[in-house]
PDB file of N, CA and C in Angstrom:
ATOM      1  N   UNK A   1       8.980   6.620  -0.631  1.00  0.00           N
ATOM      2  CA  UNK A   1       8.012   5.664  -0.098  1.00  0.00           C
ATOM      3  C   UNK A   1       8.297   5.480   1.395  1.00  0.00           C
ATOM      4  N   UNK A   2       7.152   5.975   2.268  1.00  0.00           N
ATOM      5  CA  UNK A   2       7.102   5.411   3.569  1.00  0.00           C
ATOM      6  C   UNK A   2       6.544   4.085   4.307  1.00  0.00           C
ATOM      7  N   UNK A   3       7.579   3.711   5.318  1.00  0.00           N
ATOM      8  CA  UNK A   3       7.377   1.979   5.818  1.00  0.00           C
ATOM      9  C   UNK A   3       6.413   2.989   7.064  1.00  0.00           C
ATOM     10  N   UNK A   4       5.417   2.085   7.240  1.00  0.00           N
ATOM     11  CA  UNK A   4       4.284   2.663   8.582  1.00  0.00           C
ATOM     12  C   UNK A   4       4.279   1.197   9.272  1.00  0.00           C
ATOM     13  N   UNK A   5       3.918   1.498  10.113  1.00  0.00           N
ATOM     14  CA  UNK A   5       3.228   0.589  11.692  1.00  0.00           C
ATOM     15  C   UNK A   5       2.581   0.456  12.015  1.00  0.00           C
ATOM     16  N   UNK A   6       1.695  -0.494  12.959  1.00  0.00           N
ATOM     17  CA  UNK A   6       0.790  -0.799  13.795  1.00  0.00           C
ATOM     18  C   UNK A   6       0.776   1.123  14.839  1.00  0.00           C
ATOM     19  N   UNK A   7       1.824   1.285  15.149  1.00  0.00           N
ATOM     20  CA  UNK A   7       1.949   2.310  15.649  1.00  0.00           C
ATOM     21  C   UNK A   7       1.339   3.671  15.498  1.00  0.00           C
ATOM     22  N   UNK A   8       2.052   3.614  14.124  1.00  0.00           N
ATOM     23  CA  UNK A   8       1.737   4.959  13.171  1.00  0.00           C
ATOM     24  C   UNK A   8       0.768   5.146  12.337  1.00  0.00           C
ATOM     25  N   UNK A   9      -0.128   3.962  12.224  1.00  0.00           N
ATOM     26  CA  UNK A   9      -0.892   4.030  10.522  1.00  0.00           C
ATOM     27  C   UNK A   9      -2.186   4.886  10.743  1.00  0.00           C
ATOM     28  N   UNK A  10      -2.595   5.000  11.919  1.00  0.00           N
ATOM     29  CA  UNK A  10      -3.602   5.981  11.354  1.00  0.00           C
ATOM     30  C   UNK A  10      -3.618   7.125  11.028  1.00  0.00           C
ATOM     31  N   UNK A  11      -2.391   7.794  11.897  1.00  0.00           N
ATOM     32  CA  UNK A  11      -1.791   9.160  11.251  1.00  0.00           C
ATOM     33  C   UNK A  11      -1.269   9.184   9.664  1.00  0.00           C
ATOM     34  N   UNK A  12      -0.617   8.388   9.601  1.00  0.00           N
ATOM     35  CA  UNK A  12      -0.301   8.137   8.336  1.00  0.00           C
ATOM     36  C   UNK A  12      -1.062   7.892   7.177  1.00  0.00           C
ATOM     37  N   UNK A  13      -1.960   7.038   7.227  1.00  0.00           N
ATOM     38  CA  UNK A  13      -2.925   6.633   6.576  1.00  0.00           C
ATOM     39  C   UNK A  13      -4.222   6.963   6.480  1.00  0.00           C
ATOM     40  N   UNK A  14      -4.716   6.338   7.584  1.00  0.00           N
ATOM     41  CA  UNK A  14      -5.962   7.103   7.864  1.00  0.00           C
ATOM     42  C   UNK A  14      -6.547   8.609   7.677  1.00  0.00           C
ATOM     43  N   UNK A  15      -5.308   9.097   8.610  1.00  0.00           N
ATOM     44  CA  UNK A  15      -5.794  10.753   8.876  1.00  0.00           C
ATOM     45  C   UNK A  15      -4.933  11.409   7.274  1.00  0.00           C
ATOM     46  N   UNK A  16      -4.908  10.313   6.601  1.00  0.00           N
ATOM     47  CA  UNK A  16      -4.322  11.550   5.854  1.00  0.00           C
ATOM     48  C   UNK A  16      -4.624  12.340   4.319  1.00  0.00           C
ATOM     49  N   UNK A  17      -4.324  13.440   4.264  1.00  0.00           N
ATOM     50  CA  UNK A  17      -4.937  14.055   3.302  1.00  0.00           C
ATOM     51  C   UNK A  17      -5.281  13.692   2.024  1.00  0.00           C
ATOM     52  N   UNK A  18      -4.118  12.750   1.386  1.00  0.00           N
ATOM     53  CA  UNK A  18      -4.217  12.295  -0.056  1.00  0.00           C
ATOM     54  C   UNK A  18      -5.020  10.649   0.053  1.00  0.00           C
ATOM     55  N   UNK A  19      -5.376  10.119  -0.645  1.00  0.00           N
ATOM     56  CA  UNK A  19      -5.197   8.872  -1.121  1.00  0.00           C
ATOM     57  C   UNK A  19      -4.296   8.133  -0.994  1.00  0.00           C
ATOM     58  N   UNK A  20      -3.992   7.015  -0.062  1.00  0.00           N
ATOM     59  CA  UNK A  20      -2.758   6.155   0.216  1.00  0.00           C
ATOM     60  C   UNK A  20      -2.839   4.702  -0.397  1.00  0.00           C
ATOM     61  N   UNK A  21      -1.691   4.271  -0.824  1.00  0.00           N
ATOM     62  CA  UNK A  21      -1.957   3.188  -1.271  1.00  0.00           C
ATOM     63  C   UNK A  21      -0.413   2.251  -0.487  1.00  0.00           C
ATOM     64  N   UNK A  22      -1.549   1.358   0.639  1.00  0.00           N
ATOM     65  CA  UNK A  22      -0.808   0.542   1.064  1.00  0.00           C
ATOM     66  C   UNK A  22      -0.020  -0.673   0.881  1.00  0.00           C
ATOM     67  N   UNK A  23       1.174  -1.177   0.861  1.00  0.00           N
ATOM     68  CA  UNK A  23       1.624  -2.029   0.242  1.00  0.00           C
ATOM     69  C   UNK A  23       1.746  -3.391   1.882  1.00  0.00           C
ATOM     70  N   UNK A  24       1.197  -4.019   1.621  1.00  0.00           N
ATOM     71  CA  UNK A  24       1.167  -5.054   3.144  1.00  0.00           C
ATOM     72  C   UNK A  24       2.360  -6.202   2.451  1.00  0.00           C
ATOM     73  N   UNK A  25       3.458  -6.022   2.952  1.00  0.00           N
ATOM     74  CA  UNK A  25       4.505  -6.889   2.536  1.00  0.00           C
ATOM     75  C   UNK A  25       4.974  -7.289   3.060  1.00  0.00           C
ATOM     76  N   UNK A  26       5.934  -8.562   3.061  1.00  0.00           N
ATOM     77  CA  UNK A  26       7.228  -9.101   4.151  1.00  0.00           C
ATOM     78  C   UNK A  26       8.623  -9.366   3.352  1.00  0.00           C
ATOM     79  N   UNK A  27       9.178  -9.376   3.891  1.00  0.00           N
ATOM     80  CA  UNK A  27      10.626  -9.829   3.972  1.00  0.00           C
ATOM     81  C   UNK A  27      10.918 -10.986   2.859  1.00  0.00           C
ATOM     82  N   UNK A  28      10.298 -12.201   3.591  1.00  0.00           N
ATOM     83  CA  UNK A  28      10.392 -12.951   2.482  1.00  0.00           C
ATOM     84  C   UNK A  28       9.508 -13.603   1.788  1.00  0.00           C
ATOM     85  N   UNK A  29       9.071 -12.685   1.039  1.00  0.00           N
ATOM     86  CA  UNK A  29       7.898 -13.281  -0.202  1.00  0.00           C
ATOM     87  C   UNK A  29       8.459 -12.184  -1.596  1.00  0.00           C
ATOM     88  N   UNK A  30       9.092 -12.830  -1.822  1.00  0.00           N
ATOM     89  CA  UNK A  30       9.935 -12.358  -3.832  1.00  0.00           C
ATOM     90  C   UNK A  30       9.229 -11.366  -4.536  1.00  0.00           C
ATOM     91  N   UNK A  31       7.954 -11.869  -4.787  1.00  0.00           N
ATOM     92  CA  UNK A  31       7.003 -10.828  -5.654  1.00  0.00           C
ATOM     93  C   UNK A  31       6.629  -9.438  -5.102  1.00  0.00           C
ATOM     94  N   UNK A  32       6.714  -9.651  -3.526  1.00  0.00           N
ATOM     95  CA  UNK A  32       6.780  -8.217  -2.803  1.00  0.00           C
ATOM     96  C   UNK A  32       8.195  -7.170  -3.352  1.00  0.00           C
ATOM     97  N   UNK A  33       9.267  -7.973  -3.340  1.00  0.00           N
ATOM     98  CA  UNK A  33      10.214  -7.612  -3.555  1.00  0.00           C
ATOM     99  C   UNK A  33      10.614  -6.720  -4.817  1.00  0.00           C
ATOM    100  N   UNK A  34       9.939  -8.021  -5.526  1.00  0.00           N
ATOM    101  CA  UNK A  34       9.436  -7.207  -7.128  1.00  0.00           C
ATOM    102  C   UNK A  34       8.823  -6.131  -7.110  1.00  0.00           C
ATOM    103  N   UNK A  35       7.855  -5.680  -6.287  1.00  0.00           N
ATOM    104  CA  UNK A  35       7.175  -4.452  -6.471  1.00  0.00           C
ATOM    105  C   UNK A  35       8.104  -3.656  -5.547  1.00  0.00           C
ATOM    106  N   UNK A  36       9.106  -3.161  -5.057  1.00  0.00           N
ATOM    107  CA  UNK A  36       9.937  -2.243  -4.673  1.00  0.00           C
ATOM    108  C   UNK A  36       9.979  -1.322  -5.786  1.00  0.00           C
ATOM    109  N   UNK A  37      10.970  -1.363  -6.371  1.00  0.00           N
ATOM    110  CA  UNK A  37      11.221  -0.271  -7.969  1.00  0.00           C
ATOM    111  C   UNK A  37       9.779   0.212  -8.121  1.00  0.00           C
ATOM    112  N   UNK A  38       8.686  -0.561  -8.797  1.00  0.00           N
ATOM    113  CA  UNK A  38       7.456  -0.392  -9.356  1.00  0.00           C
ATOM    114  C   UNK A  38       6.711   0.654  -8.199  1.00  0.00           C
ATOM    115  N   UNK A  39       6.792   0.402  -6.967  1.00  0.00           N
ATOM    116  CA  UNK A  39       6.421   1.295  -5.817  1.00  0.00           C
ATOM    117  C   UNK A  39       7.192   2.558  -5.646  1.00  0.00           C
ATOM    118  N   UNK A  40       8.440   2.543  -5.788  1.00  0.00           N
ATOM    119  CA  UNK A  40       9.278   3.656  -5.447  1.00  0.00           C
ATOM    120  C   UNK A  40       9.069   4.766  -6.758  1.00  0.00           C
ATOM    121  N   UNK A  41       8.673   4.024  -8.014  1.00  0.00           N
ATOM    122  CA  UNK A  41       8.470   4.658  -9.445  1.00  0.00           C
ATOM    123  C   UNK A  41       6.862   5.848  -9.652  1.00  0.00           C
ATOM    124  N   UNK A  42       6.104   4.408  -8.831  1.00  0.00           N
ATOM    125  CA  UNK A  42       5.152   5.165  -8.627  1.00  0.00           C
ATOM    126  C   UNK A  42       4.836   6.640  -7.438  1.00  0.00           C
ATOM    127  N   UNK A  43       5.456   6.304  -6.499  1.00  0.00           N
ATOM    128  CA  UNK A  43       5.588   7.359  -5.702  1.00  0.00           C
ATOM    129  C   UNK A  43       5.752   8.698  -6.057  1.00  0.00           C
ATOM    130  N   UNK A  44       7.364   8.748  -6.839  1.00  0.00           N
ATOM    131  CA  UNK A  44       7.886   9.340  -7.204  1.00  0.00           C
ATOM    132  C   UNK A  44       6.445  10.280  -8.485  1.00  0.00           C
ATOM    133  N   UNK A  45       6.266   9.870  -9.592  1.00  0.00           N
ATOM    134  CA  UNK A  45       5.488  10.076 -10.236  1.00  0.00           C
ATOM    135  C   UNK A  45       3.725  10.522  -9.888  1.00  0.00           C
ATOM    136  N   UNK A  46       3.736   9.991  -8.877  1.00  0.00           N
ATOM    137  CA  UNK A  46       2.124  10.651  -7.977  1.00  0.00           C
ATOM    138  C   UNK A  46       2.251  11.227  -6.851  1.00  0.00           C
ATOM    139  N   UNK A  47       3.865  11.788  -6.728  1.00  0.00           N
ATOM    140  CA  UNK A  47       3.921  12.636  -5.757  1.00  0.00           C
ATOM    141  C   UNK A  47       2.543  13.549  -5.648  1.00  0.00           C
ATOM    142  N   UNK A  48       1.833  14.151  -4.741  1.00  0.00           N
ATOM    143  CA  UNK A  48       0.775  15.514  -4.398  1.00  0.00           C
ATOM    144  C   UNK A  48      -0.593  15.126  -4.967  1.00  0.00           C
ATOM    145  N   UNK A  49      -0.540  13.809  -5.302  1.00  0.00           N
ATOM    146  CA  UNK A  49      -1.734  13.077  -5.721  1.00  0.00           C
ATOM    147  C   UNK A  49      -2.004  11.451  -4.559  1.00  0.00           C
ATOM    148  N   UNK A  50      -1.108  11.220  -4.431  1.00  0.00           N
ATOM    149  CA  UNK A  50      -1.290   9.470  -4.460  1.00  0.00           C
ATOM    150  C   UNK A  50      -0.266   9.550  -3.301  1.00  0.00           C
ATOM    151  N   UNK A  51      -0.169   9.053  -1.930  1.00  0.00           N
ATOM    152  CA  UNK A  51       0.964   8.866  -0.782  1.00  0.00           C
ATOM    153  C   UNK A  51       1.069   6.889  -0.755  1.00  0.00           C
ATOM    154  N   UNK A  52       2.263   6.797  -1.407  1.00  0.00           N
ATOM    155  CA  UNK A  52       2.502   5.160  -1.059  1.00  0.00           C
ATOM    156  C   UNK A  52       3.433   4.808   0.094  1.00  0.00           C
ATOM    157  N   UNK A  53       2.822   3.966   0.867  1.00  0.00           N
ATOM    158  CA  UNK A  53       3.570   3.522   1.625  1.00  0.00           C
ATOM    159  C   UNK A  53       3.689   1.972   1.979  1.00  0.00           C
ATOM    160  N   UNK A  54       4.458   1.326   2.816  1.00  0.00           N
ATOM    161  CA  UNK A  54       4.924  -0.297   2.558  1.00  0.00           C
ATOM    162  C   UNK A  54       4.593  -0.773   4.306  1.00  0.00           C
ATOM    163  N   UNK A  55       3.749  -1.579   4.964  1.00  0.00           N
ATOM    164  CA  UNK A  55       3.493  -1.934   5.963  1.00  0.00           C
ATOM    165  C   UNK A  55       4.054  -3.456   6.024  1.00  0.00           C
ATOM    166  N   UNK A  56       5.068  -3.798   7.256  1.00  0.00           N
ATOM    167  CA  UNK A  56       5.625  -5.354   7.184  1.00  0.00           C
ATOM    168  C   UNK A  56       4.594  -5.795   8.195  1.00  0.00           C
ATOM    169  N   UNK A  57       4.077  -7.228   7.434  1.00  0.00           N
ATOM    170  CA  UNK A  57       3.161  -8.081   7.991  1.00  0.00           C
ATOM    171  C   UNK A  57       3.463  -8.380   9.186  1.00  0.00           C
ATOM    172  N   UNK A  58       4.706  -9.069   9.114  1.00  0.00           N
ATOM    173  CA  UNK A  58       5.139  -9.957  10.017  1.00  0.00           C
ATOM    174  C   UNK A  58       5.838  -9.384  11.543  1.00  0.00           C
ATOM    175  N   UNK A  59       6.192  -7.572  11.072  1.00  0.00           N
ATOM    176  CA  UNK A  59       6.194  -6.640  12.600  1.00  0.00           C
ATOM    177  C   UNK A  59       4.972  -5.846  12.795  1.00  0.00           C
ATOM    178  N   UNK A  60       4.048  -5.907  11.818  1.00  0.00           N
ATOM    179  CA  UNK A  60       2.626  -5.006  12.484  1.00  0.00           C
ATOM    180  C   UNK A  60       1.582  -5.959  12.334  1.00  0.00           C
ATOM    181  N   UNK A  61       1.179  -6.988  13.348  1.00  0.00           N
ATOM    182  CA  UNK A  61      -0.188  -8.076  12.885  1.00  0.00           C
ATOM    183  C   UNK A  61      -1.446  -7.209  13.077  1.00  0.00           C
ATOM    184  N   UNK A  62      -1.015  -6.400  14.242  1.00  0.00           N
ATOM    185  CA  UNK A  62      -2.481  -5.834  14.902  1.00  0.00           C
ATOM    186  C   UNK A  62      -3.293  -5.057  13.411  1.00  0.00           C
ATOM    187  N   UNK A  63      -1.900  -4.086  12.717  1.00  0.00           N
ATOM    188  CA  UNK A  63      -3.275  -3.521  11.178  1.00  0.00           C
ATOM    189  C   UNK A  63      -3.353  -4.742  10.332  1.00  0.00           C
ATOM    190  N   UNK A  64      -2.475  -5.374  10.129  1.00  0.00           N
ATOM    191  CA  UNK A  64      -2.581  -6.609   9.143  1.00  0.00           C
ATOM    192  C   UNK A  64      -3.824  -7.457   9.563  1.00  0.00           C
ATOM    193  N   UNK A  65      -4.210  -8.144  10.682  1.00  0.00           N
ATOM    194  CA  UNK A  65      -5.473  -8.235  11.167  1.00  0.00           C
ATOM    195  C   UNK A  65      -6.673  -7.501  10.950  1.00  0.00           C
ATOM    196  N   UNK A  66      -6.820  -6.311  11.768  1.00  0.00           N
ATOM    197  CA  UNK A  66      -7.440  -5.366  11.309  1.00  0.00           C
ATOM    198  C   UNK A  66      -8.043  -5.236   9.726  1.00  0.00           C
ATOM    199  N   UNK A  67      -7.255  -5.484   9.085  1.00  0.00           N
ATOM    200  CA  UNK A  67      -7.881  -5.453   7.431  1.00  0.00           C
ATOM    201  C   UNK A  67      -7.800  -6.775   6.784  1.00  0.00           C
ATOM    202  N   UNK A  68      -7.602  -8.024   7.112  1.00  0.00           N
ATOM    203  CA  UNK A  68      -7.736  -9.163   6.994  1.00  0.00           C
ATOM    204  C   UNK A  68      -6.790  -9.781   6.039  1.00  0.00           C
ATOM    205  N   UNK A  69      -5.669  -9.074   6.153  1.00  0.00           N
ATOM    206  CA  UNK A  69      -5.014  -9.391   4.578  1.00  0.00           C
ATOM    207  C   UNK A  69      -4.479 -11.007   5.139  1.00  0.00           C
ATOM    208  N   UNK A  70      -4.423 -11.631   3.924  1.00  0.00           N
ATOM    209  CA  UNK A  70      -4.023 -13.305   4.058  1.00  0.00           C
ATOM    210  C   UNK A  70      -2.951 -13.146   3.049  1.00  0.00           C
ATOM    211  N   UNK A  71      -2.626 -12.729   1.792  1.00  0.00           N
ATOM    212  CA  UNK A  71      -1.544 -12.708   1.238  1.00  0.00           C
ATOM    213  C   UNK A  71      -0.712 -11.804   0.807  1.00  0.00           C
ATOM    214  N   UNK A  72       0.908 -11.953   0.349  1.00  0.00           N
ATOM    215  CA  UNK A  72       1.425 -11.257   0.002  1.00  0.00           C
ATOM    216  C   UNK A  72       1.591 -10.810  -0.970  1.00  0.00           C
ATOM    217  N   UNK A  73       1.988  -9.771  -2.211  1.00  0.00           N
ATOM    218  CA  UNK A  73       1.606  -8.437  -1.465  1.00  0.00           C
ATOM    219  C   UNK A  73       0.223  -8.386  -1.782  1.00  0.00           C
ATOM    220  N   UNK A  74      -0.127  -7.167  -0.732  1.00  0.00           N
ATOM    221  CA  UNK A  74      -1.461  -7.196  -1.116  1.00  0.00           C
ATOM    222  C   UNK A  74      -1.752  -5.619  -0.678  1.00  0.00           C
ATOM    223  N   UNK A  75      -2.074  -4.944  -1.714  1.00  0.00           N
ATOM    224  CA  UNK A  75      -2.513  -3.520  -1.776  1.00  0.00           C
ATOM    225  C   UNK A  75      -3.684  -3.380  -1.521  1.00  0.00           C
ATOM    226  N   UNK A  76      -3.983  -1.643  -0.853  1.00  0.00           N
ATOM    227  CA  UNK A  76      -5.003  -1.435  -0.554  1.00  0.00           C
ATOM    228  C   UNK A  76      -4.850   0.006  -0.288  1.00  0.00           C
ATOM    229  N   UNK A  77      -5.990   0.408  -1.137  1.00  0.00           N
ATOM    230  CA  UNK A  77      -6.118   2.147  -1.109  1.00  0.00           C
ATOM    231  C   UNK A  77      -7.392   2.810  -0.396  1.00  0.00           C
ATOM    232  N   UNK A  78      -6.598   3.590   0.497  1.00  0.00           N
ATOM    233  CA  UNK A  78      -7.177   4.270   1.664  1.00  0.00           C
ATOM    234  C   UNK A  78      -8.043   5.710   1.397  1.00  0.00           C
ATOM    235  N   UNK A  79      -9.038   6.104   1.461  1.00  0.00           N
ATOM    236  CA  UNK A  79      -9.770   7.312   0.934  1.00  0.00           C
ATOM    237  C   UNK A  79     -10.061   7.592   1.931  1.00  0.00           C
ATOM    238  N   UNK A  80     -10.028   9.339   2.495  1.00  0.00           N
ATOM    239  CA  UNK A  80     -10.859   9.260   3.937  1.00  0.00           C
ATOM    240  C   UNK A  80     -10.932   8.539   5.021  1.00  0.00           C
ATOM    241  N   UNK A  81      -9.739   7.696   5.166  1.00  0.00           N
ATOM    242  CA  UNK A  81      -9.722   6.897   6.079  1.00  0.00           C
ATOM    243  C   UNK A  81     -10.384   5.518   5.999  1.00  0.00           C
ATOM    244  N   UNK A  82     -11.001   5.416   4.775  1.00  0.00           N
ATOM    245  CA  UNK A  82     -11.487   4.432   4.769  1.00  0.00           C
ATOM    246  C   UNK A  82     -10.906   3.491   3.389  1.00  0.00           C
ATOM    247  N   UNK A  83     -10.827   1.880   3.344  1.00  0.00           N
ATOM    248  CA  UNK A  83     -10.421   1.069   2.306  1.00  0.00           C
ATOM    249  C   UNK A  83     -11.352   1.260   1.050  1.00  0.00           C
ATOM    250  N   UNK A  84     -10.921   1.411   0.073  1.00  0.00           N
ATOM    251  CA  UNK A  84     -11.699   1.807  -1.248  1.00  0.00           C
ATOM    252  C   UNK A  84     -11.177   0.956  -2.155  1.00  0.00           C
ATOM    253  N   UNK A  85     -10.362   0.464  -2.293  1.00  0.00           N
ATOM    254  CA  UNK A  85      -9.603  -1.094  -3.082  1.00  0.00           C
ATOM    255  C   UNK A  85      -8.574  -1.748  -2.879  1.00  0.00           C
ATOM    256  N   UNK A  86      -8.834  -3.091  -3.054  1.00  0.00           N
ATOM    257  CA  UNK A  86      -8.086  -3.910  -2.540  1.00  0.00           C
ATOM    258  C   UNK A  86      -7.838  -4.917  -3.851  1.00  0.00           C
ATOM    259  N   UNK A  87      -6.578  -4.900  -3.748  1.00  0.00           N
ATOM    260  CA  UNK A  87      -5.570  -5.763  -5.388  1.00  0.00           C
ATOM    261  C   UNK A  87      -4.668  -7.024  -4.238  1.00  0.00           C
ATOM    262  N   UNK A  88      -4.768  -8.006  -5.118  1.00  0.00           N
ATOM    263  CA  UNK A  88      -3.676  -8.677  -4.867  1.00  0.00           C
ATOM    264  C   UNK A  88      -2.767  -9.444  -5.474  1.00  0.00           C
ATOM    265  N   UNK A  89      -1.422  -9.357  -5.152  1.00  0.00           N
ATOM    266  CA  UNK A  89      -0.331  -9.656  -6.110  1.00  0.00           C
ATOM    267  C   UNK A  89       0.222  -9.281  -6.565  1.00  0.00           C
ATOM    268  N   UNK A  90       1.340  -9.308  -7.439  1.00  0.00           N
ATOM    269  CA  UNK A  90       2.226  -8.221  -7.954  1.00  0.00           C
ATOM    270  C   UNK A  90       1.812  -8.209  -9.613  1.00  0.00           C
ATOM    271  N   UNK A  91       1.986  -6.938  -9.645  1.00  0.00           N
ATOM    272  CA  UNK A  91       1.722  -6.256 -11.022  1.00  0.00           C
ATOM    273  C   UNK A  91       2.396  -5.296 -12.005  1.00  0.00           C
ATOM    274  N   UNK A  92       2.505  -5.390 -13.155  1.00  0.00           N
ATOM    275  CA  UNK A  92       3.357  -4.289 -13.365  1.00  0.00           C
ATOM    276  C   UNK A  92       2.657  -2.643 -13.113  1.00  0.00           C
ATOM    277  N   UNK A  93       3.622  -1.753 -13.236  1.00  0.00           N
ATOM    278  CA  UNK A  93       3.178  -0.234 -13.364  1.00  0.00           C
ATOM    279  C   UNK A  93       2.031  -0.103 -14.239  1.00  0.00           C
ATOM    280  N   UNK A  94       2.165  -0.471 -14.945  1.00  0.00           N
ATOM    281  CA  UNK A  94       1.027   0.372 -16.103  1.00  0.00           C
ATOM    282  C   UNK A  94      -0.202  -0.709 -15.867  1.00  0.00           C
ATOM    283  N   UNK A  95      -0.631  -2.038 -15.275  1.00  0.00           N
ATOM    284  CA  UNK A  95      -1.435  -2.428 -14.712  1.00  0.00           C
ATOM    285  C   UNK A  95      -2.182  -1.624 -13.355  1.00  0.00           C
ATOM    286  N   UNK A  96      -1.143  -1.486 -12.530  1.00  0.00           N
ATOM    287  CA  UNK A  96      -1.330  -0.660 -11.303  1.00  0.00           C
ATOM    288  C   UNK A  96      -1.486   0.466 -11.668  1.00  0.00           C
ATOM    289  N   UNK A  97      -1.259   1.283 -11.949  1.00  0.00           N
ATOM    290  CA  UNK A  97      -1.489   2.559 -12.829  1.00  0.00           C
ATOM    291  C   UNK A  97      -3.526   2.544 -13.157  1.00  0.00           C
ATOM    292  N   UNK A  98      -3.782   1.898 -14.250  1.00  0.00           N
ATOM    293  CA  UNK A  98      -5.063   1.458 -14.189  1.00  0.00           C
ATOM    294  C   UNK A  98      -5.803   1.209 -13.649  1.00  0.00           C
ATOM    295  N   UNK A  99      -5.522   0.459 -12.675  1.00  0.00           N
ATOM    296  CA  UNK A  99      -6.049   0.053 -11.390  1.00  0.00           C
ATOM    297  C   UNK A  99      -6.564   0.895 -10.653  1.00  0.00           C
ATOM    298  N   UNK A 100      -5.862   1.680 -10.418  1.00  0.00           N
ATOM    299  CA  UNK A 100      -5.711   2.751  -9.600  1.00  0.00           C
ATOM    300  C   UNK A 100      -6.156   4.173  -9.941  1.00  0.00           C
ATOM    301  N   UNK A 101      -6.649   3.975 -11.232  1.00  0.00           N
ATOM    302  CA  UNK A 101      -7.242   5.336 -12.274  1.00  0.00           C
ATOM    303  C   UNK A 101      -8.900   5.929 -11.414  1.00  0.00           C
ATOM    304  N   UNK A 102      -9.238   4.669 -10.746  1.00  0.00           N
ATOM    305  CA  UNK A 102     -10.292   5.205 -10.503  1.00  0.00           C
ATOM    306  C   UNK A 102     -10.465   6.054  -8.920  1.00  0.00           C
ATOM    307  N   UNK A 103      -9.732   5.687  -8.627  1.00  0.00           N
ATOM    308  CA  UNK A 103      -9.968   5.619  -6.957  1.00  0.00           C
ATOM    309  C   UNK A 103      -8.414   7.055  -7.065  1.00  0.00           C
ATOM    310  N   UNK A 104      -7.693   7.719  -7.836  1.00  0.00           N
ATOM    311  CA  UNK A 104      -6.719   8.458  -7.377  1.00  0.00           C
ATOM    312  C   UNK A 104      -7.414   9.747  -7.895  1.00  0.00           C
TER     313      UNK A 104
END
């Protein structure tokens, strides 16, 4: 799982080939925390399908702005450069999994 930036995200995200599913998190909010394992699980498992990566709110405002997120965590999957769904909160795998059935 890759951490991206205000810096980096459109290369990363935007421009990029697979389906990304962004994780907009901070430091200290617990349930973000909770989804670590559940993120790193999923990665692992949608390797060449699905690119996850973890954006911190609180060092990148300019994309966090940009896409309006107000809470933590709060996912959002990137198609073509463009947002195609947006979840919020923490969930288990096999929820997210589902979730995510349509849009991967």
């Amino acid at each position: 799982m890759t951490d991206v930036t205000d810096a980096d995200f459109a290369a990363e995200v935007i421009g990029a080939g697979l389906p990304v599913l962004v994780e907009f998190t901070a430091d200290w909010c617990p349930p973000c925390r909770q989804m670590g394992p559940v993120l790193k699980a999923l990665a692992a498992e949608e390797a060449g399908r699905l690119k996850v990566v973890q954006l911190n709110v609180d060092h990148n405002p300019l994309t966090t702005n940009a896409y309006k997120v107000l809470s933590m965590p709060t996912f959002m999957v990137f198609r073509d450069g463009e947002p195609v769904k947006s979840m919020v909160g923490a969930r288990p795998k096999r929820r997210l999994l589902e979730e995510l059935a349509d849009v991967v």
